[in-house]
PDB file of N, CA and C in Angstrom:
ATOM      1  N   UNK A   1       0.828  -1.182   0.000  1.00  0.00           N
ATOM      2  CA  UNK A   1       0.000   0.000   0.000  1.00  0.00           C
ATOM      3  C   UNK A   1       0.882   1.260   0.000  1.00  0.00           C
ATOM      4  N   UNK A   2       1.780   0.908   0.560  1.00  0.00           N
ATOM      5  CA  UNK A   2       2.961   2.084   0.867  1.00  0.00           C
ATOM      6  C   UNK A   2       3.367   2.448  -0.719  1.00  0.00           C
ATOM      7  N   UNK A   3       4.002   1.394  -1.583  1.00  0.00           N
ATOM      8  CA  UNK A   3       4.160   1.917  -3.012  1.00  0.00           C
ATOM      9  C   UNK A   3       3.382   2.141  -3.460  1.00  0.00           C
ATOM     10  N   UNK A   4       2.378   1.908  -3.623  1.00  0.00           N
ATOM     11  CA  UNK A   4       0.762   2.567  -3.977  1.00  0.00           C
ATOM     12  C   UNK A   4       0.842   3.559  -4.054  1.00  0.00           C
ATOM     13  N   UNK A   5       0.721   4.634  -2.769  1.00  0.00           N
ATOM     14  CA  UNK A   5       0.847   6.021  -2.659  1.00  0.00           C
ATOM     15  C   UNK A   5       1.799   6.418  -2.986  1.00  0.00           C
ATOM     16  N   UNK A   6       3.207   6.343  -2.903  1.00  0.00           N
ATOM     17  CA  UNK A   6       4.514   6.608  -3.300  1.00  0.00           C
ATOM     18  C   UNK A   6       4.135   7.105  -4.795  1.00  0.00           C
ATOM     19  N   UNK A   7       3.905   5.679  -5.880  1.00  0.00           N
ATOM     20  CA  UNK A   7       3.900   6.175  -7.239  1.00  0.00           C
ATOM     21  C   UNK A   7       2.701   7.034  -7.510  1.00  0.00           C
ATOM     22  N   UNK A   8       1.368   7.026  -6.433  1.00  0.00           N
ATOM     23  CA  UNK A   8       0.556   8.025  -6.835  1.00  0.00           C
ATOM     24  C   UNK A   8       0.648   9.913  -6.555  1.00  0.00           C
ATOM     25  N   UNK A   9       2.092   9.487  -6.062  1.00  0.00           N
ATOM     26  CA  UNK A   9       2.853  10.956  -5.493  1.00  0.00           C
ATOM     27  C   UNK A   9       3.976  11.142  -6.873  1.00  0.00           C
ATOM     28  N   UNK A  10       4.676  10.717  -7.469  1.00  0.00           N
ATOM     29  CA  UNK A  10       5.551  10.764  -7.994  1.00  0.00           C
ATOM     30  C   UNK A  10       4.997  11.450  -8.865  1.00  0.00           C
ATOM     31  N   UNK A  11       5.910  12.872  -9.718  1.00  0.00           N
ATOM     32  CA  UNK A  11       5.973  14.182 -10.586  1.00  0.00           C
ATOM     33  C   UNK A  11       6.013  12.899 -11.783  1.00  0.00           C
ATOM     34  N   UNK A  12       4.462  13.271 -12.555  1.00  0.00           N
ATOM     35  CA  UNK A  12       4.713  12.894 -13.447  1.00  0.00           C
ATOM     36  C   UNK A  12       4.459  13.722 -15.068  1.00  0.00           C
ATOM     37  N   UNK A  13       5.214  15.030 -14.771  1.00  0.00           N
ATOM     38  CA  UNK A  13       5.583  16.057 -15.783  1.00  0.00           C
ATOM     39  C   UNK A  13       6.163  15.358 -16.680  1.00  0.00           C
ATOM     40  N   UNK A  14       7.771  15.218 -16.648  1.00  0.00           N
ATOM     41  CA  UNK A  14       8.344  14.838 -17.625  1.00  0.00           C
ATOM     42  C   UNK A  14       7.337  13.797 -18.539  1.00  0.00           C
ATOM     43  N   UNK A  15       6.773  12.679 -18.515  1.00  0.00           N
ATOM     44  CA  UNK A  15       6.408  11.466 -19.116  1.00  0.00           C
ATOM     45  C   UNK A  15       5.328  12.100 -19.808  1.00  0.00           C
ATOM     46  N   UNK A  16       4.401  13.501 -19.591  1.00  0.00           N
ATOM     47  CA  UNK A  16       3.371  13.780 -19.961  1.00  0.00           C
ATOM     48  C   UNK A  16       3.451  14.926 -21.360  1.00  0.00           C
ATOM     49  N   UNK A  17       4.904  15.920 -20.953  1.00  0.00           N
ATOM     50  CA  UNK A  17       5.866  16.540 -21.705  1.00  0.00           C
ATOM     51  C   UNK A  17       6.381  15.820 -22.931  1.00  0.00           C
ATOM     52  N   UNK A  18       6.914  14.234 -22.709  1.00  0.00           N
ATOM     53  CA  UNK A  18       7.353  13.339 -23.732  1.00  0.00           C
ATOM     54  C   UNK A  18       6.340  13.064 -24.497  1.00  0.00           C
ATOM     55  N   UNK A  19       4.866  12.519 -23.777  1.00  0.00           N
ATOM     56  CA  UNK A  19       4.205  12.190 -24.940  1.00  0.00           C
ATOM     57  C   UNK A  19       3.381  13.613 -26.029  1.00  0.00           C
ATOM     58  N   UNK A  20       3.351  14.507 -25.221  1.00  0.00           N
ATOM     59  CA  UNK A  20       2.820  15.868 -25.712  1.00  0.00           C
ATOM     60  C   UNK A  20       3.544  16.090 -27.331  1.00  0.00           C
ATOM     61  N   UNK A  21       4.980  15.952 -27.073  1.00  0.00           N
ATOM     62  CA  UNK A  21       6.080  16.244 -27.903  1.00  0.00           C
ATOM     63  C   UNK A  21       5.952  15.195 -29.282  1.00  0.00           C
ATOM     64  N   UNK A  22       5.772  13.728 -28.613  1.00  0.00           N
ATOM     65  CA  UNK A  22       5.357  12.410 -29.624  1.00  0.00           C
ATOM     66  C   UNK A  22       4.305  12.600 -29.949  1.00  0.00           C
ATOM     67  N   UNK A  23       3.145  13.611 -29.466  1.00  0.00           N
ATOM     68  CA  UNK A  23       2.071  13.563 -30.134  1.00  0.00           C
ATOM     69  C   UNK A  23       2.112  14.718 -31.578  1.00  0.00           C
ATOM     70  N   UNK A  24       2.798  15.671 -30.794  1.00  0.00           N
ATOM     71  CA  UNK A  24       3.050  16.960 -31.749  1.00  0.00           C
ATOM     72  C   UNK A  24       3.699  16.434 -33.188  1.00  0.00           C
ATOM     73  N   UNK A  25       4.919  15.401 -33.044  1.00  0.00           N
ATOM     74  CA  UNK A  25       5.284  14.776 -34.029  1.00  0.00           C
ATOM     75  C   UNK A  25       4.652  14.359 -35.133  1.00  0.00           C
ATOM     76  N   UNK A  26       4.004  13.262 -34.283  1.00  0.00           N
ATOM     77  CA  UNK A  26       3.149  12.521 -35.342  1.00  0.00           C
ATOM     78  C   UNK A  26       1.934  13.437 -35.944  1.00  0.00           C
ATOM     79  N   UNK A  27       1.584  14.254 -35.348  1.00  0.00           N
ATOM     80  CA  UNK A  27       0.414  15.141 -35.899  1.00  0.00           C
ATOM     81  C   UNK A  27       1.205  15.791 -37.112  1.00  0.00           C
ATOM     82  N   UNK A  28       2.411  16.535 -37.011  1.00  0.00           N
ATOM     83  CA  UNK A  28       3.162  17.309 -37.902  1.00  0.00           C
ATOM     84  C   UNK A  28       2.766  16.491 -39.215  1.00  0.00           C
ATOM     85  N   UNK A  29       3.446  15.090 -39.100  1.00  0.00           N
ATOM     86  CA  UNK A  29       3.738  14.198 -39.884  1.00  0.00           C
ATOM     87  C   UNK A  29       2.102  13.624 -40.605  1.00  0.00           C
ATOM     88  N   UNK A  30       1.391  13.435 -39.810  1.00  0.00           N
ATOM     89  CA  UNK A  30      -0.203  13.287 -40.398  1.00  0.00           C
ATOM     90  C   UNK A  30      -0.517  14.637 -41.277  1.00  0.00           C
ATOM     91  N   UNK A  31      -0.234  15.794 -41.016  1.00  0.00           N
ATOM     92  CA  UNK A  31      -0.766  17.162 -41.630  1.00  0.00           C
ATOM     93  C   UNK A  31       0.411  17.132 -43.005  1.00  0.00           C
ATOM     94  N   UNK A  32       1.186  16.912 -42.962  1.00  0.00           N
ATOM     95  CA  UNK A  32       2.318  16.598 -44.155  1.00  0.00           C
ATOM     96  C   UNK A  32       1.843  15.830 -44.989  1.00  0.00           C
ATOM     97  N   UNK A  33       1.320  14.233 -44.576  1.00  0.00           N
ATOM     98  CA  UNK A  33       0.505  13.375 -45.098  1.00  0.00           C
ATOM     99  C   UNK A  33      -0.377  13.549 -45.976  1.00  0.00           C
ATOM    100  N   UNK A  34      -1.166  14.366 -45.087  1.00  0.00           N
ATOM    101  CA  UNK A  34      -2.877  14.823 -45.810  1.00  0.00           C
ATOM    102  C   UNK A  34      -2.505  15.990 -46.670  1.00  0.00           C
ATOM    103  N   UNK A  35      -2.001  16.542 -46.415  1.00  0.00           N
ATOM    104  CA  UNK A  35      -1.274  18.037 -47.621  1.00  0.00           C
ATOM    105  C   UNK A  35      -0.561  17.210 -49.065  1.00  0.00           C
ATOM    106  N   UNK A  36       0.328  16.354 -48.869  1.00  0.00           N
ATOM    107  CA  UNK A  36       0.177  15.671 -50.027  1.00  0.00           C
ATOM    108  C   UNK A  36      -0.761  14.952 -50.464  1.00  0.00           C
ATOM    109  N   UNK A  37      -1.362  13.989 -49.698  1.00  0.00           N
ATOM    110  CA  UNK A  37      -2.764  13.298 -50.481  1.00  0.00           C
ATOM    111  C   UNK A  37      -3.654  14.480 -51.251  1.00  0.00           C
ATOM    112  N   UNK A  38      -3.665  15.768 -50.582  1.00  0.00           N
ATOM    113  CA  UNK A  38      -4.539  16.397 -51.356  1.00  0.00           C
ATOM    114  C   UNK A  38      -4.320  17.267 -52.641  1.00  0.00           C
ATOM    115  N   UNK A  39      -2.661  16.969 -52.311  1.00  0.00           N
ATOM    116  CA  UNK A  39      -2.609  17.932 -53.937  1.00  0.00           C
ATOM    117  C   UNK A  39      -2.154  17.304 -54.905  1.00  0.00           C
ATOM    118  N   UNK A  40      -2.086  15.869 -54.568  1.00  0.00           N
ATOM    119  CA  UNK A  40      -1.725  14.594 -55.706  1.00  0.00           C
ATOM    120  C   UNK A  40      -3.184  14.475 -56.084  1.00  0.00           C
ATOM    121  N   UNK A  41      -4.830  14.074 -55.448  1.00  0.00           N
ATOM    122  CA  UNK A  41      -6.011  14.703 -55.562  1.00  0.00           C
ATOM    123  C   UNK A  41      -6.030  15.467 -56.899  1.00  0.00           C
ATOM    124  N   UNK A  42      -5.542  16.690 -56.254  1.00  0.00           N
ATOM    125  CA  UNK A  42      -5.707  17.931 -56.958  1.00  0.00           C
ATOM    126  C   UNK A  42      -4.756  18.359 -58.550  1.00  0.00           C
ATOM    127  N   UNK A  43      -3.938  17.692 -58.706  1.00  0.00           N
ATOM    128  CA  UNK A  43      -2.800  17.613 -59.239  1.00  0.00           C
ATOM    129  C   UNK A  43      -1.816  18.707 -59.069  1.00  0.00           C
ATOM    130  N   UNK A  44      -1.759  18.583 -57.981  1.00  0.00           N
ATOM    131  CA  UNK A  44      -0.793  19.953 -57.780  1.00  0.00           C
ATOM    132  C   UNK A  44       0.331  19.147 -57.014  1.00  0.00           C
ATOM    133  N   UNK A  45       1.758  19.080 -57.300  1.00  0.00           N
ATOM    134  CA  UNK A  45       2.846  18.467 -56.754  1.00  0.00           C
ATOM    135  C   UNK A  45       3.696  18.970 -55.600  1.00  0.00           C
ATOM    136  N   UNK A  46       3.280  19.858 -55.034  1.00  0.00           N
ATOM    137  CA  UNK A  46       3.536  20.984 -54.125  1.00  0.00           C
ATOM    138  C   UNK A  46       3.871  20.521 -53.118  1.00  0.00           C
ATOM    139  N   UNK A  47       4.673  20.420 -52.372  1.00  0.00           N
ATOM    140  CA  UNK A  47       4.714  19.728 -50.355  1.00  0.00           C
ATOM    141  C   UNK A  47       4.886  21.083 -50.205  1.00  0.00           C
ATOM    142  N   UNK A  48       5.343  22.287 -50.450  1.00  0.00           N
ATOM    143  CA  UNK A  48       5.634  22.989 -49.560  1.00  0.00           C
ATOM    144  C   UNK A  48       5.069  24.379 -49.183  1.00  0.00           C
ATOM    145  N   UNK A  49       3.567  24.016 -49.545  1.00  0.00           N
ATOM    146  CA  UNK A  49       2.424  25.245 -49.007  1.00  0.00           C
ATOM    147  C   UNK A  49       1.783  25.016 -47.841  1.00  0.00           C
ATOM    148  N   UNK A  50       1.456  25.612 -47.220  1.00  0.00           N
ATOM    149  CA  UNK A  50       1.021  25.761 -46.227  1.00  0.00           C
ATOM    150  C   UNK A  50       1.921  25.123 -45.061  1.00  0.00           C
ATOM    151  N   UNK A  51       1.181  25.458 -43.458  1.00  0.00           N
ATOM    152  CA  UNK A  51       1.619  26.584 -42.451  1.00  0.00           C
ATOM    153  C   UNK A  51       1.970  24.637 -41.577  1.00  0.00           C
ATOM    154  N   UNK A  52       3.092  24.691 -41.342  1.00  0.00           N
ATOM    155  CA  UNK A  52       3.734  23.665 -40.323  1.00  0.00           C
ATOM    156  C   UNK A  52       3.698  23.643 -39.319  1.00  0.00           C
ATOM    157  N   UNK A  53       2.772  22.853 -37.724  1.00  0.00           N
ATOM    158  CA  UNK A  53       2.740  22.949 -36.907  1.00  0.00           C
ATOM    159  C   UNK A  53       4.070  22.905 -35.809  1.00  0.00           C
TER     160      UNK A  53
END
């Protein structure tokens, strides 16, 4: 019970910071994604319009 509370005390910033950062990533990388699917769509060959999170 004692580690119980212990880890329900423990700063858990950093681990929440890491995934924030892995999420920001992969979102970048999904919006990159969909910006090309849409101008291969469109026929426009472009990666490099619009605004990069």
């Amino acid at each position: 019970m004692e580690s119980t509370e212990w880890k329900i005390r423990e700063d858990q910033t950093e681990p929440i910071l890491s995934e924030i950062a892995s999420l920001r990533h992969e979102l970048r990388s999904l919006k990159t994604e969909h910006r090309e699917l849409l101008d291969k769509i469109n026929g426009n060959n472009s990666t490099t319009d619009g605004d990069i999170f």
